[in-house]
N, C-alpha and C. Protein backbone atom coordinates (compact mmCIF):
# COMPACT_ATOMS: atom_id res chain seq x y z
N UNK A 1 -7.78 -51.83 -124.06
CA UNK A 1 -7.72 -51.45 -122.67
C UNK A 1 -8.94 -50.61 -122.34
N UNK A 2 -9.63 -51.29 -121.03
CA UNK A 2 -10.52 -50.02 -121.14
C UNK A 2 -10.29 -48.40 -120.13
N UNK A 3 -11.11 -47.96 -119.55
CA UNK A 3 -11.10 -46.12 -119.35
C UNK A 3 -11.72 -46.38 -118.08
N UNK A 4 -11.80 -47.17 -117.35
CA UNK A 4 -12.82 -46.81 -116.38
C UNK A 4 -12.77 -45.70 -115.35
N UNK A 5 -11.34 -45.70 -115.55
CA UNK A 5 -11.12 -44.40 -114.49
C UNK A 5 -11.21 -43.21 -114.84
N UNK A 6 -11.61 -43.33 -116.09
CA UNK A 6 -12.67 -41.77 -116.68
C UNK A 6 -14.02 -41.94 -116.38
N UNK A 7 -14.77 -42.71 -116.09
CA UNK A 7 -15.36 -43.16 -116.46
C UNK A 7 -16.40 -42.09 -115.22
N UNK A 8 -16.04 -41.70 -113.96
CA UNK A 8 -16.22 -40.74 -112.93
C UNK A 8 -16.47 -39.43 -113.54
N UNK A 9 -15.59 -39.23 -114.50
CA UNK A 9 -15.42 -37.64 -114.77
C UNK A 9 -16.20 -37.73 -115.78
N UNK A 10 -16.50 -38.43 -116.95
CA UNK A 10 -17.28 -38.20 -117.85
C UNK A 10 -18.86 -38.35 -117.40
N UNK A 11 -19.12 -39.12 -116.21
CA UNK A 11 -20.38 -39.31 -115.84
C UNK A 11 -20.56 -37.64 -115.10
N UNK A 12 -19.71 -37.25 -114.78
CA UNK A 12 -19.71 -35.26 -113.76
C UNK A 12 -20.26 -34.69 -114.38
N UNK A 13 -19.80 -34.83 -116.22
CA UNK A 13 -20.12 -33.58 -117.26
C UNK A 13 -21.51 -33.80 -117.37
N UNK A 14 -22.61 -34.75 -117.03
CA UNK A 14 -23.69 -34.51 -117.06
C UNK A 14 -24.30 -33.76 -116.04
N UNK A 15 -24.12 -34.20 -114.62
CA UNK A 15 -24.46 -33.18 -113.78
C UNK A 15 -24.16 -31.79 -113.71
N UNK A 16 -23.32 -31.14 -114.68
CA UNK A 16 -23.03 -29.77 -114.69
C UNK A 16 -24.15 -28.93 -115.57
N UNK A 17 -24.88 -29.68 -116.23
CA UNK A 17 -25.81 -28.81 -116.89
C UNK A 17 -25.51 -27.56 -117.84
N UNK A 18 -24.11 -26.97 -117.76
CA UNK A 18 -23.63 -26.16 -118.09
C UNK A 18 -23.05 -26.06 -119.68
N UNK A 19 -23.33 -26.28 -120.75
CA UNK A 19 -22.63 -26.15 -121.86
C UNK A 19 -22.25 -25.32 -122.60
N UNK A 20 -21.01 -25.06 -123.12
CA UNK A 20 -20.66 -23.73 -123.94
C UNK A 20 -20.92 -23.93 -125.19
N UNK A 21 -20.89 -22.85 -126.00
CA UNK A 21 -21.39 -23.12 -127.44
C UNK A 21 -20.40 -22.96 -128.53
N UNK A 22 -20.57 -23.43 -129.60
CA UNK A 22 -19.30 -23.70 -130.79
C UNK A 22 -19.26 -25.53 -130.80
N UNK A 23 -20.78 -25.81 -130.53
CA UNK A 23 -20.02 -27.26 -130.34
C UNK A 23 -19.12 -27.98 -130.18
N UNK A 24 -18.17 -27.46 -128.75
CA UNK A 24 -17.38 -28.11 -128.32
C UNK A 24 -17.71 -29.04 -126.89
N UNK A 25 -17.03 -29.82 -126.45
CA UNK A 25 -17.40 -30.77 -125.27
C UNK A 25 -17.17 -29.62 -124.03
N UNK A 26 -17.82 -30.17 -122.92
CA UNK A 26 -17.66 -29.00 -121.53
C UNK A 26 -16.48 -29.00 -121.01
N UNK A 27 -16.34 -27.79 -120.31
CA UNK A 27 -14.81 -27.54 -119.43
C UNK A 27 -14.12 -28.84 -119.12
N UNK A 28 -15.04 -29.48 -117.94
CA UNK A 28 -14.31 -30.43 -117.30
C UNK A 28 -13.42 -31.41 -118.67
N UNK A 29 -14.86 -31.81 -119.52
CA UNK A 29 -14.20 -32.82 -120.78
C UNK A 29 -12.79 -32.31 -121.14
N UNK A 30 -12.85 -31.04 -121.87
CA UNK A 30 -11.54 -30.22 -122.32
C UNK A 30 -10.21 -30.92 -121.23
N UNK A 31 -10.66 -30.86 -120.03
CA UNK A 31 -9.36 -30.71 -118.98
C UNK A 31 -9.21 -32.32 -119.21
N UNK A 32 -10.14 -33.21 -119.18
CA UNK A 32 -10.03 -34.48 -119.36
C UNK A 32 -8.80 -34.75 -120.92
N UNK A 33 -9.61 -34.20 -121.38
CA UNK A 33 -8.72 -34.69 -122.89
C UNK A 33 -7.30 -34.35 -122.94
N UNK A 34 -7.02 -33.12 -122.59
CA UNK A 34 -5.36 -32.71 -122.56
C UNK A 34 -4.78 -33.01 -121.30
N UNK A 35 -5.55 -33.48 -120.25
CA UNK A 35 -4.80 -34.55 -119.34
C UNK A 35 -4.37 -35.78 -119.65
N UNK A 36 -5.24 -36.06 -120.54
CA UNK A 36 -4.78 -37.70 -120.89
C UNK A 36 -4.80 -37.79 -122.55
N UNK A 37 -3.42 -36.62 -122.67
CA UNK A 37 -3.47 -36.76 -124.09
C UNK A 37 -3.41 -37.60 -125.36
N UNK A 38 -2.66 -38.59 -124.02
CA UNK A 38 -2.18 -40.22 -125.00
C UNK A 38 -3.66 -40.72 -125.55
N UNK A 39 -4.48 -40.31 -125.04
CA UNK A 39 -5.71 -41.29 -125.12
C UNK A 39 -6.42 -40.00 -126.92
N UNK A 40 -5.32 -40.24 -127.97
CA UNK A 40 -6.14 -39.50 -128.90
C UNK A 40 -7.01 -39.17 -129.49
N UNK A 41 -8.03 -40.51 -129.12
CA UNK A 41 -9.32 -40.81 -129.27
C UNK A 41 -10.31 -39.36 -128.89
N UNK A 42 -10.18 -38.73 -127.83
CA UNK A 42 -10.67 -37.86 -126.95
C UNK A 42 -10.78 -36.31 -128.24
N UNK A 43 -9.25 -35.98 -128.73
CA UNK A 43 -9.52 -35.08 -129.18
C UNK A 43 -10.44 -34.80 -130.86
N UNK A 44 -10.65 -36.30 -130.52
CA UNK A 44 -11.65 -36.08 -132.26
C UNK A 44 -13.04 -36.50 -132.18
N UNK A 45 -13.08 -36.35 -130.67
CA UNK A 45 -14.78 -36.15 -130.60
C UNK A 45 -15.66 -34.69 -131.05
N UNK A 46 -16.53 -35.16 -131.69
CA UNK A 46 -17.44 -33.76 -132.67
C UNK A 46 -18.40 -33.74 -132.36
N UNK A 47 -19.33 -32.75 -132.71
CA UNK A 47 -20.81 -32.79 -132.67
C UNK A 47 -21.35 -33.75 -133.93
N UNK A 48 -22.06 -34.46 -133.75
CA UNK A 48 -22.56 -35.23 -134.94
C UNK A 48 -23.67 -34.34 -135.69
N UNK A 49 -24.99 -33.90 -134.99
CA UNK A 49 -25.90 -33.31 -135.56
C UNK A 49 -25.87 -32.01 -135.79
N UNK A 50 -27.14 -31.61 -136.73
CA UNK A 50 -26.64 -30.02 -137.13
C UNK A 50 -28.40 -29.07 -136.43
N UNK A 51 -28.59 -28.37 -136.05
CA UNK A 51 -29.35 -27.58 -135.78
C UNK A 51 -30.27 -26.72 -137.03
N UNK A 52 -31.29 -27.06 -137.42
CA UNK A 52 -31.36 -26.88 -138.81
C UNK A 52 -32.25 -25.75 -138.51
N UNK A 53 -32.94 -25.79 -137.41
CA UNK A 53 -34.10 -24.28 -137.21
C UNK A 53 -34.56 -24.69 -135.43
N UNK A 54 -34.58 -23.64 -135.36
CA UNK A 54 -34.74 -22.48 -135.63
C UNK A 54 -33.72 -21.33 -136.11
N UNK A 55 -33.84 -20.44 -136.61
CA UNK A 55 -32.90 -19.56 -137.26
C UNK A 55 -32.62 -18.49 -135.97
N UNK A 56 -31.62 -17.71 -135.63
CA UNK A 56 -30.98 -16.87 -134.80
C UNK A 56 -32.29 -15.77 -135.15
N UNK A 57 -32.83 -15.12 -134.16
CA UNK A 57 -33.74 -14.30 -134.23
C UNK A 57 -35.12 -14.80 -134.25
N UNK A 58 -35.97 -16.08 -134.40
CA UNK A 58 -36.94 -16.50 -134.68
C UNK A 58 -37.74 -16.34 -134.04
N UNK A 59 -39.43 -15.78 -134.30
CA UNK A 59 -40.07 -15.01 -133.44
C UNK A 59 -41.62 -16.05 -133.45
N UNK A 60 -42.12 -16.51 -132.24
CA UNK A 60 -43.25 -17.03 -132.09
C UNK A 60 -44.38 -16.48 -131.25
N UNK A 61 -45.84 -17.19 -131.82
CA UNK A 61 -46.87 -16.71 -131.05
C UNK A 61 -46.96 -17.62 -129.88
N UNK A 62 -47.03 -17.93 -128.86
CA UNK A 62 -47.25 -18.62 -127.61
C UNK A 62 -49.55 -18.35 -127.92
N UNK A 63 -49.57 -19.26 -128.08
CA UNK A 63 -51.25 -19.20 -128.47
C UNK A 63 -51.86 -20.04 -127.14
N UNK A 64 -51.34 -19.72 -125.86
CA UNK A 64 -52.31 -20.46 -125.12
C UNK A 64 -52.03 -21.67 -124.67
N UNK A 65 -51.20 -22.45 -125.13
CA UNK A 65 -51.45 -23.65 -125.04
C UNK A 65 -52.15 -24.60 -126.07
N UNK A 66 -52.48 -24.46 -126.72
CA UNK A 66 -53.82 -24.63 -128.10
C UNK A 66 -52.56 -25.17 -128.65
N UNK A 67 -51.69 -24.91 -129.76
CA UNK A 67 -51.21 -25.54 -130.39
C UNK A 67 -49.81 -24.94 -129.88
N UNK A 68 -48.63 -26.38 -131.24
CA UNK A 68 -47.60 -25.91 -130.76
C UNK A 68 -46.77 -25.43 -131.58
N UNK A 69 -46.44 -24.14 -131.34
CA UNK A 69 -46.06 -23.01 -132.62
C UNK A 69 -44.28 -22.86 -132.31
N UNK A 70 -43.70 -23.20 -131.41
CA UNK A 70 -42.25 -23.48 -131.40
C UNK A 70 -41.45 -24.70 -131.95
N UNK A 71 -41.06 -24.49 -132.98
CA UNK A 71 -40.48 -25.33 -134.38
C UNK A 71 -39.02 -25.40 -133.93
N UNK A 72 -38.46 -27.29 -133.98
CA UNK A 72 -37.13 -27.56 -134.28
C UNK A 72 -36.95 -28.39 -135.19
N UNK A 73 -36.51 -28.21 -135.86
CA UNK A 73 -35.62 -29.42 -137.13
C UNK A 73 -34.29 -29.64 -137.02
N UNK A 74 -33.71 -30.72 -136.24
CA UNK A 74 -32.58 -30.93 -136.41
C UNK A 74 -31.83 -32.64 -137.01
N UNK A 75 -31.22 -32.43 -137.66
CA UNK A 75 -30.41 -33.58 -139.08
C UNK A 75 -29.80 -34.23 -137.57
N UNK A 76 -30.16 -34.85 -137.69
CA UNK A 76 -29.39 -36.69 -136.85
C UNK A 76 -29.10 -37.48 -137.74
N UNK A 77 -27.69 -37.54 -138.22
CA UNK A 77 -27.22 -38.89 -138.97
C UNK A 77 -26.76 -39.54 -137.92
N UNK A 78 -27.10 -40.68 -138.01
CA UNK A 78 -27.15 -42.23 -137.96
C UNK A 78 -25.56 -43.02 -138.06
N UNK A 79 -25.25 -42.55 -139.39
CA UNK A 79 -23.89 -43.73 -139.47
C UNK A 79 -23.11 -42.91 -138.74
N UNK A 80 -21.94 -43.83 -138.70
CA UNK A 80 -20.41 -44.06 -137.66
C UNK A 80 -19.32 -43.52 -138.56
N UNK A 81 -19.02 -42.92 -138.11
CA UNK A 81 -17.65 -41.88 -138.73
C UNK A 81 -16.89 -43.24 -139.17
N UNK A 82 -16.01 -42.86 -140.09
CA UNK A 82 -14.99 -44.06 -140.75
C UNK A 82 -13.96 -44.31 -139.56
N UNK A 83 -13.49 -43.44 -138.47
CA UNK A 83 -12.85 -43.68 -137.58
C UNK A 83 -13.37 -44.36 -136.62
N UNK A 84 -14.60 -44.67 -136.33
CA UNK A 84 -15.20 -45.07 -135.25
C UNK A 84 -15.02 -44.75 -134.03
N UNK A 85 -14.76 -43.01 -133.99
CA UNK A 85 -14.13 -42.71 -132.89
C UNK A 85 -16.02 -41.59 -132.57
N UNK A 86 -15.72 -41.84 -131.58
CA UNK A 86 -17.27 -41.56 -130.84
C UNK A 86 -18.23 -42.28 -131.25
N UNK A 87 -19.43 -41.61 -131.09
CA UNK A 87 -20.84 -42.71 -131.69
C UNK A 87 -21.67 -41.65 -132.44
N UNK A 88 -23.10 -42.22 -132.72
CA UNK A 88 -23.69 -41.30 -133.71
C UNK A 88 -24.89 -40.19 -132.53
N UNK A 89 -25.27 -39.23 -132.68
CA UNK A 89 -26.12 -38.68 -131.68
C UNK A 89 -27.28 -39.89 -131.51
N UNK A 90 -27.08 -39.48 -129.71
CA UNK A 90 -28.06 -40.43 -129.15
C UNK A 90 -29.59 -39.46 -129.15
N UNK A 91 -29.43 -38.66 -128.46
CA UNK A 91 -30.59 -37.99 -127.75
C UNK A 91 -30.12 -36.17 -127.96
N UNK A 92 -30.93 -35.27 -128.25
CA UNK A 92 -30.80 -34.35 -128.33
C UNK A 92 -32.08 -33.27 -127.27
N UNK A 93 -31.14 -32.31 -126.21
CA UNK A 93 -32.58 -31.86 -124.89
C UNK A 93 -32.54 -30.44 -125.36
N UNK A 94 -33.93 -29.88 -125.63
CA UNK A 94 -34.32 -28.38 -125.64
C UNK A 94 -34.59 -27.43 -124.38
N UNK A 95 -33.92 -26.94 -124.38
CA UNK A 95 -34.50 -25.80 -122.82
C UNK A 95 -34.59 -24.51 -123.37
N UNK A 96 -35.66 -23.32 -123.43
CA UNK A 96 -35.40 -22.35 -122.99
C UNK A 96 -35.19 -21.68 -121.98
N UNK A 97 -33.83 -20.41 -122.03
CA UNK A 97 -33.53 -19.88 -120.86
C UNK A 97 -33.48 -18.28 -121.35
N UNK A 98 -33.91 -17.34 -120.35
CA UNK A 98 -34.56 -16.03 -120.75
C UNK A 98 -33.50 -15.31 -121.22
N UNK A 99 -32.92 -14.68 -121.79
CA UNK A 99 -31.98 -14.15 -122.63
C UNK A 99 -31.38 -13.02 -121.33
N UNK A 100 -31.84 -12.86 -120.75
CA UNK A 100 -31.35 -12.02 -119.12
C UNK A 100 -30.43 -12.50 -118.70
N UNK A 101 -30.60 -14.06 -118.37
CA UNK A 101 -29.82 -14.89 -117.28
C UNK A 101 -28.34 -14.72 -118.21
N UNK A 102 -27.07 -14.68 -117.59
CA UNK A 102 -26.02 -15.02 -118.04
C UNK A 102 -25.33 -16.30 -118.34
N UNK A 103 -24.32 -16.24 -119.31
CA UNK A 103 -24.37 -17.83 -119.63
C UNK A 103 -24.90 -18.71 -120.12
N UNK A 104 -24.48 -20.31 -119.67
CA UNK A 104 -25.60 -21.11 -120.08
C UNK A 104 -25.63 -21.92 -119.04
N UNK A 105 -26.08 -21.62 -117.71
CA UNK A 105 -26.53 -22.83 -116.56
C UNK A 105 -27.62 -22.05 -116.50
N UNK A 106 -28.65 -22.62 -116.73
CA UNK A 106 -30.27 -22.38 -116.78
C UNK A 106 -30.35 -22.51 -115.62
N UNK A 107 -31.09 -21.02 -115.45
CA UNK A 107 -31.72 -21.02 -113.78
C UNK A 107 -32.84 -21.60 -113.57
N UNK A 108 -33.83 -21.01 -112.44
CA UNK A 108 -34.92 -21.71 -112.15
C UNK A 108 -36.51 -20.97 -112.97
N UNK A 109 -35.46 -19.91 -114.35
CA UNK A 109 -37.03 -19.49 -114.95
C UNK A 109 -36.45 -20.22 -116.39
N UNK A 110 -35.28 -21.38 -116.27
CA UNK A 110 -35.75 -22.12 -117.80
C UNK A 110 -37.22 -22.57 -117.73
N UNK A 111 -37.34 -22.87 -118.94
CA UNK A 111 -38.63 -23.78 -119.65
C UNK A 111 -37.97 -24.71 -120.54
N UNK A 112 -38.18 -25.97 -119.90
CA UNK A 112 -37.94 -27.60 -120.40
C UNK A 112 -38.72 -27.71 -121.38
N UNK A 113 -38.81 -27.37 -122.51
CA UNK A 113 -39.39 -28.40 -123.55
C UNK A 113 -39.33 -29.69 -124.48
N UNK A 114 -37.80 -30.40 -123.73
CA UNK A 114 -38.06 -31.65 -123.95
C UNK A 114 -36.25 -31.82 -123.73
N UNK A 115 -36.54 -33.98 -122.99
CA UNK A 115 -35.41 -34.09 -122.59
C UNK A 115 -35.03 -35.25 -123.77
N UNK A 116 -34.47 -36.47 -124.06
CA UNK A 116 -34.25 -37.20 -124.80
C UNK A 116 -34.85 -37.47 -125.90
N UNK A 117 -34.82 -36.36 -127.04
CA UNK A 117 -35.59 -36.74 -128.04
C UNK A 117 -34.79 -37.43 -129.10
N UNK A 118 -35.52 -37.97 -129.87
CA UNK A 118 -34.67 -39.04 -130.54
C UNK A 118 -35.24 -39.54 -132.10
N UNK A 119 -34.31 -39.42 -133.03
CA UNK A 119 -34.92 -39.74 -134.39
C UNK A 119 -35.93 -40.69 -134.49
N UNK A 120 -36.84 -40.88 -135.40
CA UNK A 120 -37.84 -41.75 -135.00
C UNK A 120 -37.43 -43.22 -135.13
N UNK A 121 -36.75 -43.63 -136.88
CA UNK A 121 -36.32 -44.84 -136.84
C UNK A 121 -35.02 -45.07 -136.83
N UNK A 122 -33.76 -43.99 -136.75
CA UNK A 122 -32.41 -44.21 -136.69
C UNK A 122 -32.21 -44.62 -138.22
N UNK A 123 -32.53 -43.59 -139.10
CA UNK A 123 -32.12 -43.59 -140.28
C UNK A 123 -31.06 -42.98 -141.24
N UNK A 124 -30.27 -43.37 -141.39
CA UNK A 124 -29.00 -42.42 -141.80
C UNK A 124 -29.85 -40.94 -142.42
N UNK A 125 -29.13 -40.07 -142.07
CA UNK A 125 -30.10 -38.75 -142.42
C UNK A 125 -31.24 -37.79 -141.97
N UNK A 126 -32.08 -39.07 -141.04
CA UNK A 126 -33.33 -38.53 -140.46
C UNK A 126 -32.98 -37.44 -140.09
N UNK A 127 -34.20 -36.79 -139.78
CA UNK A 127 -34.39 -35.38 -138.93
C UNK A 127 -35.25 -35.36 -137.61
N UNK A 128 -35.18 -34.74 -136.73
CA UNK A 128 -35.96 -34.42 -135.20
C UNK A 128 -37.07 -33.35 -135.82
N UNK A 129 -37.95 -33.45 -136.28
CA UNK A 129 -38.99 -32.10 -136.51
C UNK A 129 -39.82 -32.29 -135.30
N UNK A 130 -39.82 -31.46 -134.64
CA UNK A 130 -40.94 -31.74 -133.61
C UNK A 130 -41.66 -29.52 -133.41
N UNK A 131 -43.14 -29.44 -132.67
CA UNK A 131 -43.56 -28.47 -132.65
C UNK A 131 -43.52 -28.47 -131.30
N UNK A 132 -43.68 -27.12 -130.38
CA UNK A 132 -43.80 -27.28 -128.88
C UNK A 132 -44.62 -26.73 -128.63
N UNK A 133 -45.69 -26.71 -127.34
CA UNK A 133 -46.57 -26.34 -126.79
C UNK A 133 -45.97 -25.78 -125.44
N UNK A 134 -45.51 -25.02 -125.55
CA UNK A 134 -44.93 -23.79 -124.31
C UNK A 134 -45.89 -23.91 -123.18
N UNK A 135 -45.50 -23.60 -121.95
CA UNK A 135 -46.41 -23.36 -121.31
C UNK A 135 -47.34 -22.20 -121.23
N UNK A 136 -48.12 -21.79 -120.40
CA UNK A 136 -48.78 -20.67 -121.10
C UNK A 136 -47.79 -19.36 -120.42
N UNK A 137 -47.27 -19.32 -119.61
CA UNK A 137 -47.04 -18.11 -119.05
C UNK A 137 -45.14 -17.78 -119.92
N UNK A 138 -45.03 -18.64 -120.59
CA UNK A 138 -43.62 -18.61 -121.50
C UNK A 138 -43.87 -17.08 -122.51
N UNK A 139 -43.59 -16.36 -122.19
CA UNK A 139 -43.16 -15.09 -122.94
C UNK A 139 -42.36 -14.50 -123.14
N UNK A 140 -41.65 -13.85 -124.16
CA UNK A 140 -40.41 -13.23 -123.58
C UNK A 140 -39.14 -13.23 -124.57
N UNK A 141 -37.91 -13.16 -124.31
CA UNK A 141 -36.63 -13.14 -125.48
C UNK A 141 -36.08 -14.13 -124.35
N UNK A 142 -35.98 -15.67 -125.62
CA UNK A 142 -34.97 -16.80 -124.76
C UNK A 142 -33.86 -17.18 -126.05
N UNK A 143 -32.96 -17.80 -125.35
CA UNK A 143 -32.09 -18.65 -125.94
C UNK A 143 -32.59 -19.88 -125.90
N UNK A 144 -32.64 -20.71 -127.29
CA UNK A 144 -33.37 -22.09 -127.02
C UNK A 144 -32.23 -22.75 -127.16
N UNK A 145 -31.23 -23.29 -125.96
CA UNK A 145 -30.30 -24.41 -125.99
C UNK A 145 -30.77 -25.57 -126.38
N UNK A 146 -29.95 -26.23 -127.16
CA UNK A 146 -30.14 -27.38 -127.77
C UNK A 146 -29.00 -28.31 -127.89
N UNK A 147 -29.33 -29.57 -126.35
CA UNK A 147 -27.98 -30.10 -126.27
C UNK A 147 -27.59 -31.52 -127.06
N UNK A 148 -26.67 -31.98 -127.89
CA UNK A 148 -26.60 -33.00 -128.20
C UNK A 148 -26.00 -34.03 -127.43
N UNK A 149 -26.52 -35.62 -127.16
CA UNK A 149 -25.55 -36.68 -126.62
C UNK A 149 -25.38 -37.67 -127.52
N UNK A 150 -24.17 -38.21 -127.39
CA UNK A 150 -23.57 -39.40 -127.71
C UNK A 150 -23.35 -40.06 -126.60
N UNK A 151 -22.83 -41.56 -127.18
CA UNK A 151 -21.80 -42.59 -126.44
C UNK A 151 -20.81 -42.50 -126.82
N UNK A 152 -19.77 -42.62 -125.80
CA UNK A 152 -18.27 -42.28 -126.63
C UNK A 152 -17.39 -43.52 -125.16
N UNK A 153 -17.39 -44.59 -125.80
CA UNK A 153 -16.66 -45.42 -124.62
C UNK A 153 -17.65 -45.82 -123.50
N UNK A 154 -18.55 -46.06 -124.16
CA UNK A 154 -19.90 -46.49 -122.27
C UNK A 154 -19.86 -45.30 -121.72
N UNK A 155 -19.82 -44.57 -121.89
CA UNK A 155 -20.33 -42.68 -121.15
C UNK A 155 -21.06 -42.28 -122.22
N UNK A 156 -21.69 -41.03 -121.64
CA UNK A 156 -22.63 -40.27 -122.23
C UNK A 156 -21.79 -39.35 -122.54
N UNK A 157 -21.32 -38.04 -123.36
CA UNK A 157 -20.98 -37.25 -123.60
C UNK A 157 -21.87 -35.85 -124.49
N UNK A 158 -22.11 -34.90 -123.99
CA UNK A 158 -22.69 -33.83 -124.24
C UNK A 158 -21.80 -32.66 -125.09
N UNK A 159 -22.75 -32.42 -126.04
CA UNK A 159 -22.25 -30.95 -126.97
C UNK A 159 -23.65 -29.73 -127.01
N UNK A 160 -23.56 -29.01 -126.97
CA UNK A 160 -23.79 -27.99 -127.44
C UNK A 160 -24.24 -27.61 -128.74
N UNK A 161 -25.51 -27.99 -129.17
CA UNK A 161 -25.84 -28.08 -130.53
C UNK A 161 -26.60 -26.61 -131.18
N UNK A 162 -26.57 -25.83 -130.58
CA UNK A 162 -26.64 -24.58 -130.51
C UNK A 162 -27.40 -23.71 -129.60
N UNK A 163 -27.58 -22.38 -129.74
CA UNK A 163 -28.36 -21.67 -128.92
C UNK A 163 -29.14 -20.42 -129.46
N UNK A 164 -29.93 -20.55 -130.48
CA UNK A 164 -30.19 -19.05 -130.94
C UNK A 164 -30.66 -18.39 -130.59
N UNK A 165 -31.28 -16.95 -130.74
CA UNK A 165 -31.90 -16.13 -130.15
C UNK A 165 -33.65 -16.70 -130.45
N UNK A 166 -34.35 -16.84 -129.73
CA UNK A 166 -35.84 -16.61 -130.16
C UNK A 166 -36.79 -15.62 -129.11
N UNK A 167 -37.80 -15.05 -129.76
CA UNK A 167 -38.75 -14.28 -129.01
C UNK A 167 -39.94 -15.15 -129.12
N UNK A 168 -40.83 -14.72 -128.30
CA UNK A 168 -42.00 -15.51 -127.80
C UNK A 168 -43.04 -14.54 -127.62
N UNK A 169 -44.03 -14.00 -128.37
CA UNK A 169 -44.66 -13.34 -127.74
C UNK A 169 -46.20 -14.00 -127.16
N UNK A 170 -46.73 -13.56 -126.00
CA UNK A 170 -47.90 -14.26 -126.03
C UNK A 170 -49.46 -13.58 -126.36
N UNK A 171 -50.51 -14.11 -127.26
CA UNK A 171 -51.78 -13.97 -127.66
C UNK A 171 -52.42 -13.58 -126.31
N UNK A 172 -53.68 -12.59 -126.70
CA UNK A 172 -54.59 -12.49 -125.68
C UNK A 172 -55.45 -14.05 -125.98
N UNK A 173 -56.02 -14.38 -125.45
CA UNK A 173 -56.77 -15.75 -124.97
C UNK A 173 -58.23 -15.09 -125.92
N UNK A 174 -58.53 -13.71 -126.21
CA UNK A 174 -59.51 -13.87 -126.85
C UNK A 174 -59.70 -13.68 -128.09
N UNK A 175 -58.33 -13.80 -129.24
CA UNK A 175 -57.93 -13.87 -130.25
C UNK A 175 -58.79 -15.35 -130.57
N UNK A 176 -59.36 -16.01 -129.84
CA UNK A 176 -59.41 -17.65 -130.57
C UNK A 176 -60.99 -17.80 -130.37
């Protein structure tokens, strides 16, 4: 049978932008799942990937623009749970947001450093290593959210793949 009449509400949880952390699915999802509890499928959706670095506290030079000194490594496995209940991470998005703002709905002083990134060949195991090139005026104490998606039933579904603390400090320009 299929869901289509979820199919509204699970497309919402993307426009909320909002994710809580503990890798669990967003509010609305939650209210989805114990509304339609019959549908058991719902409550054994997980985070697939693991957040491998940056570490809680991690401190960078912002050099200008010149290179890119903000480091993520995160483990994307590939295979399908023996239940085949959800899918494997699709896409995983980085934002920093200034450790000021409350929460996690990124205001208008996040910094996007990347939206659908994606293992290179979909290899059971691979990893996301990628470096960032901040913009230049990025300084400061952020939380670097890091959201994971799947497919789970023809929807997209979002987790919360962590948020640690990082600092940023930035170089004078005549260090180089």
């Amino acid at each position: 049978m299929m869901y289509f009449f979820l199919l509204p509400i699970l497309i919402s949880v993307l426009g909320l932008g909002a994710l809580p952390s503990g890798s669990q699915p967003t509010e609305l999802l939650k209210r989805t799942i114990h509304a339609n509890a019959s549908h058991h499928q719902f409550s054994q959706l997980n985070l697939a990937g693991t957040l491998l670095m940056p570490a809680e506290g991690a401190q960078y030079v912002n050099q200008g623009g010149a290179m890119g000194d903000i480091q993520l490594v995160y483990n994307c496995p590939t295979t399908f749970p023996q239940s085949n209940i959800g899918e494997r991470t699709l896409a995983i998005d980085v934002v920093l947001v200034p450790r000021r703002e409350q929460g996690f709905n990124p205001g208008p002083s996040r910094v996007i450093l990347a939206r659908g990134l994606r293992a290179r060949n979909g290899l059971s195991g691979e990893k996301i290593q990628v470096n960032f090139v901040p913009p230049i005026s990025t300084c400061g104490d952020y939380r670097m959210i890091v959201t994971e998606s799947q497919i789970f039933q023809n929807a997209v579904v979002q987790f919360s793949a962590g948020a640690p603390a990082v600092s940023v400090a930035c170089s004078p320009m005549d260090d180089f």
